[in-house]
Protein backbone atom coordinates (compact mmCIF):
# COMPACT_ATOMS: atom_id res chain seq x y z
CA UNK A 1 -116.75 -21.16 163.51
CA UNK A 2 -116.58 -20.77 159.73
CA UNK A 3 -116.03 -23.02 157.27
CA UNK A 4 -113.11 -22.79 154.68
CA UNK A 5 -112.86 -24.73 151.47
CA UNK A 6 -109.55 -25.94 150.21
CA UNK A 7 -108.93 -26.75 146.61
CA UNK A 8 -106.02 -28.77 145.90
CA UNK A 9 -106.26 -29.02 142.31
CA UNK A 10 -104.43 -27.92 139.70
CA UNK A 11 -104.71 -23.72 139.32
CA UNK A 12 -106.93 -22.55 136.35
CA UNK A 13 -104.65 -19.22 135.82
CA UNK A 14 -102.28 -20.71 133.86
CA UNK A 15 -99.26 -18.36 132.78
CA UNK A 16 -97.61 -18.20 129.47
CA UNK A 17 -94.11 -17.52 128.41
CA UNK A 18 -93.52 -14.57 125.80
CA UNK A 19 -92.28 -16.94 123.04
CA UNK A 20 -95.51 -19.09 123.80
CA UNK A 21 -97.77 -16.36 123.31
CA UNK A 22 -95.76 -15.41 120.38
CA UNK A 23 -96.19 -18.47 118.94
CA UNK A 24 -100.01 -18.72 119.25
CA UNK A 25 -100.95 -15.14 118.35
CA UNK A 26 -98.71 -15.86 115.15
CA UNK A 27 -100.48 -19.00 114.29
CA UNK A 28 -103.65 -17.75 114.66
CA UNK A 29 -103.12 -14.67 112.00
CA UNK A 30 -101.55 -17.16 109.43
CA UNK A 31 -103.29 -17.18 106.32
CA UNK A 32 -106.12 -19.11 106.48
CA UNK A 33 -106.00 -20.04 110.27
CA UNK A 34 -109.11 -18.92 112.25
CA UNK A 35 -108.64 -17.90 115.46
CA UNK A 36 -111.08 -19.92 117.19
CA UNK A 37 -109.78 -23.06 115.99
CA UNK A 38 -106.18 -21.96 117.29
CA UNK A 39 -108.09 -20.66 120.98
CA UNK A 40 -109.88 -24.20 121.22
CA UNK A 41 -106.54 -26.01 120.22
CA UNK A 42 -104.09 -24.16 122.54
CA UNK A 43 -107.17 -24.30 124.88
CA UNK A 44 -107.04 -19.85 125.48
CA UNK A 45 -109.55 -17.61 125.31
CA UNK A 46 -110.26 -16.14 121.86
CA UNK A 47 -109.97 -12.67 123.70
CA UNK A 48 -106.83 -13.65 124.79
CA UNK A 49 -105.22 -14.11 122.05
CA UNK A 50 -106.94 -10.56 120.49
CA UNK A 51 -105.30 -9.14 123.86
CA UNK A 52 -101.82 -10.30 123.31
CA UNK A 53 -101.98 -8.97 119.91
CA UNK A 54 -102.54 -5.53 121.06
CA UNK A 55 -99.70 -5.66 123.31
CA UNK A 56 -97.43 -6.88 120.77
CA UNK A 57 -98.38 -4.40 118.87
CA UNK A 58 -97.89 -1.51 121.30
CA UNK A 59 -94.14 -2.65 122.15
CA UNK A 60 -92.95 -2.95 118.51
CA UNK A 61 -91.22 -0.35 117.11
CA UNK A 62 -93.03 1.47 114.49
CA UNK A 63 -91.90 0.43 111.05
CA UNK A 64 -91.14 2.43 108.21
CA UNK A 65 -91.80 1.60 104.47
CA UNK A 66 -90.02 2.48 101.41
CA UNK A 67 -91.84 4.68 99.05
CA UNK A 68 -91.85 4.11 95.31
CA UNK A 69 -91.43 6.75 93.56
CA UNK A 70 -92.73 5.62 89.67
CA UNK A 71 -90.89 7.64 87.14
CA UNK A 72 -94.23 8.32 84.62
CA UNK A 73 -96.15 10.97 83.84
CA UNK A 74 -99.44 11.92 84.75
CA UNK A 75 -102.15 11.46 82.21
CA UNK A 76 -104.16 14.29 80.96
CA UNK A 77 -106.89 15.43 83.08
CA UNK A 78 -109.86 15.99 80.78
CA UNK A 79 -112.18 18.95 81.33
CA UNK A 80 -115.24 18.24 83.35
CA UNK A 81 -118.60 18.45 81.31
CA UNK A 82 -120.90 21.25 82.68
CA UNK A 83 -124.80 19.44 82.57
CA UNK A 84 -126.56 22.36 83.76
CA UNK A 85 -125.61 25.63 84.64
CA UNK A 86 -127.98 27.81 87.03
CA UNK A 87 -127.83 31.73 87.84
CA UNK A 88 -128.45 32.27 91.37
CA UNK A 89 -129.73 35.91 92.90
CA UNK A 90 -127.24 36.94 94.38
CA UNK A 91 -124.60 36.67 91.46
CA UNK A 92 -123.52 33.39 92.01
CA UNK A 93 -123.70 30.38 90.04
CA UNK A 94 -124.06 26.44 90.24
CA UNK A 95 -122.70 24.10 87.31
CA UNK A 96 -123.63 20.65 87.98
CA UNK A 97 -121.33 18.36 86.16
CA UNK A 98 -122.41 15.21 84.13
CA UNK A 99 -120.14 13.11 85.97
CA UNK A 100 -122.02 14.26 89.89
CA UNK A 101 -124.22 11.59 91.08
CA UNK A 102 -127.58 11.53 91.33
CA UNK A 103 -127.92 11.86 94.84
CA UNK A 104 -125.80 14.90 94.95
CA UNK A 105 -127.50 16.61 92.11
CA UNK A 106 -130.40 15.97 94.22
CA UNK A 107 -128.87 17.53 97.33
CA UNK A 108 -127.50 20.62 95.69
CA UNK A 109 -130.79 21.41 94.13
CA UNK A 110 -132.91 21.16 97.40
CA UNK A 111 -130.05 23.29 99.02
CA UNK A 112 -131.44 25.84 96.21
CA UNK A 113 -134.72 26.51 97.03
């Protein structure tokens, strides 16, 4: 005959209401607040709490937000300054620009060869 084990204490699963989750997952994004301090306090697993963000986050409506509109004009763009200029074969032509980064001038010209 087998043997079966009964455990009469309390159940680990515990089960949270909405407005308890709520509650922690909102605490735990607060400024400042760390979510492992509000997992260990609330005594949840840090994943948890990452969990029942995502679902929050999938239910809510998506939110819309005003655009600004800033009634001033743009300022002058000022002419790029050609650095070097080089004459390629086949009738095209490179201009490298003073303002192009080192690592780009460098790219460009190993393209050339």
């Amino acid at each position: 005959m087998a043997q079966v084990t009964i455990l009469a204490g309390p159940e680990r699963r515990r089960r949270w209401s909405d407005e308890q989750r709520e509650q922690i997952v909102a605490e735990a994004f607060q400024s400042g607040a760390r979510v492992c301090d509000v997992a260990r306090r609330h005594d949840v697993a840090r994943s948890l709490i990452y969990e029942w963000r995502r679902a929050m986050r999938r239910q809510a409506d998506p939110a819309f937000v005003p655009a600004v509109l800033v009634d001033e004009r743009p300022q002058q763009v000022c002419e790029p300054v050609v650095a070097a200029v080089f004459d390629l074969p086949d009738g095209g032509r490179l201009k490298i620009f003073a303002s192009a980064s080192p690592a780009l001038v460098a790219a460009a010209l190993k393209a050339m060869r």
